[in-house]
N, C-alpha and C. Protein backbone atom coordinates (compact mmCIF):
# COMPACT_ATOMS: atom_id res chain seq x y z
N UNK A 1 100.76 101.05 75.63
CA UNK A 1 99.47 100.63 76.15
C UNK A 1 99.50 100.65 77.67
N UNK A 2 98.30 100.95 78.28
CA UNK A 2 98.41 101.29 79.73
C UNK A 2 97.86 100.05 80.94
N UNK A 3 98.10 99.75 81.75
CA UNK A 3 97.57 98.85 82.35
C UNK A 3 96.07 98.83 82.62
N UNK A 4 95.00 97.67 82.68
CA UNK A 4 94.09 97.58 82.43
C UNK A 4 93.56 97.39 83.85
N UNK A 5 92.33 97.17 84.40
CA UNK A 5 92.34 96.07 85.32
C UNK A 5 90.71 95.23 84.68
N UNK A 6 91.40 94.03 84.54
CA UNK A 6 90.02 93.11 84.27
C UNK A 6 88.97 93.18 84.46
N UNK A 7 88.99 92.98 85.97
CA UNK A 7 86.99 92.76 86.27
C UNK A 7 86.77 94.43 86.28
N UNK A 8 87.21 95.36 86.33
CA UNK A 8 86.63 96.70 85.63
C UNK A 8 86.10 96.51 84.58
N UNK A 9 86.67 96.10 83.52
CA UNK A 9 86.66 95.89 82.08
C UNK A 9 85.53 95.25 82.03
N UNK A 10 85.63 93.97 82.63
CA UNK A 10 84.37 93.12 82.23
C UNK A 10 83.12 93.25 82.75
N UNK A 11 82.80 94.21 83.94
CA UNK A 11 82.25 94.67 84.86
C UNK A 11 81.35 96.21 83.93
N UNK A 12 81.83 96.70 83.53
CA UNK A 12 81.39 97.49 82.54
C UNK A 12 81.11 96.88 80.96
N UNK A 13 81.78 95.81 80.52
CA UNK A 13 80.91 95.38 79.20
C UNK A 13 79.75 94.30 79.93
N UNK A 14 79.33 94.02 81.18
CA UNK A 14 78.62 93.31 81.58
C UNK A 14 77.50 94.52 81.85
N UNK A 15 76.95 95.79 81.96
CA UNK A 15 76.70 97.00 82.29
C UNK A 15 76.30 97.58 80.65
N UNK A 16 76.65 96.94 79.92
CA UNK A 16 76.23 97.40 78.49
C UNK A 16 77.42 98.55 78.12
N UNK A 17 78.30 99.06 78.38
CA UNK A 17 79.16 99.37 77.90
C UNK A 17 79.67 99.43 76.58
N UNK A 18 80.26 100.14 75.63
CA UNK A 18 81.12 99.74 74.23
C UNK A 18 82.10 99.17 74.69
N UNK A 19 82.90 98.27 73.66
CA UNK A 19 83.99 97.18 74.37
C UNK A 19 85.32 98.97 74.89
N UNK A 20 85.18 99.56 73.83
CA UNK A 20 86.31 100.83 73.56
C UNK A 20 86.33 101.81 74.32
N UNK A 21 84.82 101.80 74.67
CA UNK A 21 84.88 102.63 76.36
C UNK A 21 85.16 102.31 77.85
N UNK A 22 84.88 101.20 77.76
CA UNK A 22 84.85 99.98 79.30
C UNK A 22 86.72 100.01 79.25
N UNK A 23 87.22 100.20 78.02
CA UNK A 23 88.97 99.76 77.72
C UNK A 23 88.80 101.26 78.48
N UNK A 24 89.09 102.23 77.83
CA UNK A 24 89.52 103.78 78.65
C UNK A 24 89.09 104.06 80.01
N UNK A 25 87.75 103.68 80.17
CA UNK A 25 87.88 104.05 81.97
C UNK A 25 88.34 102.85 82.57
N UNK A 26 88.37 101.70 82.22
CA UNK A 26 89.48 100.83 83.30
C UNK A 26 90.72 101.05 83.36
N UNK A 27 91.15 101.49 82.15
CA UNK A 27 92.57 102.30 81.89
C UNK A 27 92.74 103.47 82.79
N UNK A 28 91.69 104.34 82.99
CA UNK A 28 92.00 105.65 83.37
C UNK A 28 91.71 105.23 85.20
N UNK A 29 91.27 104.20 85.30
CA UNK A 29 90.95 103.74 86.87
C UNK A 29 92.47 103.29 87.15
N UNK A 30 92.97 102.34 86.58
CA UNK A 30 94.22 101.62 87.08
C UNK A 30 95.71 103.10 87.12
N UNK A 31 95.15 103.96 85.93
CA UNK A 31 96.14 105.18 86.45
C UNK A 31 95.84 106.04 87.43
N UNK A 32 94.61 105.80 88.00
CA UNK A 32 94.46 106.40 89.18
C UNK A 32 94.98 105.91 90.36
N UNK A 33 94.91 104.27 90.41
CA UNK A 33 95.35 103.50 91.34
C UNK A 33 96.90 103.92 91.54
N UNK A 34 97.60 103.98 90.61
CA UNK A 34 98.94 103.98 90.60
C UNK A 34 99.61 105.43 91.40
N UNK A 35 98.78 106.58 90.93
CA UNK A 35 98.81 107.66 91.48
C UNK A 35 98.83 107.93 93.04
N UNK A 36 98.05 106.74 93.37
CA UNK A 36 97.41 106.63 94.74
C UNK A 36 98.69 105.91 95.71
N UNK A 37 99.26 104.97 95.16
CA UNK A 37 99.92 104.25 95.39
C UNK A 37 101.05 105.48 95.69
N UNK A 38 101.68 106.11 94.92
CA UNK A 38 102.48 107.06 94.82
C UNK A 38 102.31 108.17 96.03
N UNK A 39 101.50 108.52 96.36
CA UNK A 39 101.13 109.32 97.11
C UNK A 39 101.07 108.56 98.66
N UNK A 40 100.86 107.74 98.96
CA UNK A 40 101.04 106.65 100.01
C UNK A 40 102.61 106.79 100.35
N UNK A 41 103.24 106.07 99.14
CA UNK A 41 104.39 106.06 100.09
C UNK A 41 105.31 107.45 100.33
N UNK A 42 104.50 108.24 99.14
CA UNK A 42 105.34 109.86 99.63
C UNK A 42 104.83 110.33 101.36
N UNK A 43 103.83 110.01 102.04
CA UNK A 43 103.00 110.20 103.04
C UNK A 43 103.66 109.22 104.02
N UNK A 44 104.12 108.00 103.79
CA UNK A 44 105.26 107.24 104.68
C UNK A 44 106.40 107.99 104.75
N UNK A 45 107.09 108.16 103.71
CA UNK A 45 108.04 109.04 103.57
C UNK A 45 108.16 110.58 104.65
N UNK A 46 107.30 110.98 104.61
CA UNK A 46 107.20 112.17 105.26
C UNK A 46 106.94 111.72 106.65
N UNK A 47 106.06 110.96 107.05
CA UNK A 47 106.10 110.29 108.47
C UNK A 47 106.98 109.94 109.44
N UNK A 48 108.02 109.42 108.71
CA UNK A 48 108.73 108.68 108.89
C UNK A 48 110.34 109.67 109.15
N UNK A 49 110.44 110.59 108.25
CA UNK A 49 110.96 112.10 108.85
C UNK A 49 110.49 112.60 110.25
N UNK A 50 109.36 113.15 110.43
CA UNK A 50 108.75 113.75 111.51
C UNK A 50 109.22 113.07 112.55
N UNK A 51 108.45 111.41 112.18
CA UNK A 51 109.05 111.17 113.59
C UNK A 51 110.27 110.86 113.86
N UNK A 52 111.30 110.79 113.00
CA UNK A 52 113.19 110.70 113.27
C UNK A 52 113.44 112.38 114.11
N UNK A 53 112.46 113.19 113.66
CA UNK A 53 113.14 114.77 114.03
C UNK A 53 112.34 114.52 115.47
N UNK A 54 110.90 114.06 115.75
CA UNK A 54 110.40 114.08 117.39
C UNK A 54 111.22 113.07 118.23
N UNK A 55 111.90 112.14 117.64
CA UNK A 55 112.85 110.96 118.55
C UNK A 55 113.87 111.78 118.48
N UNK A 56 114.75 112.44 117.86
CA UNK A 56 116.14 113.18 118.01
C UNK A 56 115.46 114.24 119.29
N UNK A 57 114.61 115.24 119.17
CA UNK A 57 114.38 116.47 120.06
C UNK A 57 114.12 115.77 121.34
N UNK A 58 113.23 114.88 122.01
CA UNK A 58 113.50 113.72 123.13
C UNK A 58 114.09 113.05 123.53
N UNK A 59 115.08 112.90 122.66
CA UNK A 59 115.92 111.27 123.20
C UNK A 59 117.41 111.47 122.98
């Protein structure tokens, strides 16, 4: 089972929603979040290179 996020959930059965649909796109929202998250710190990651290689070529 996949992580949910609540007030999505309830936010869409408040919206008239089916309970079984409001479940899959809050589901498919919170795996987006996670994705996002992932991609953040790959983007620190890479930053964080660049600038070790512009402080070595200066300093």
């Amino acid at each position: 089972m996949s992580m949910m996020l609540s007030s999505t959930y309830e936010a869409f059965i408040a919206a008239g929603t089916p309970p079984e649909k409001a479940k899959e796109a809050s589901e498919e929202i919170a795996g987006c979040d996670r994705r996002l998250v992932r991609l953040e710190v790959m983007n620190a990651l890479i930053l964080a290179g660049v600038l070790s290689l512009v402080i070595k070529a200066f300093f």
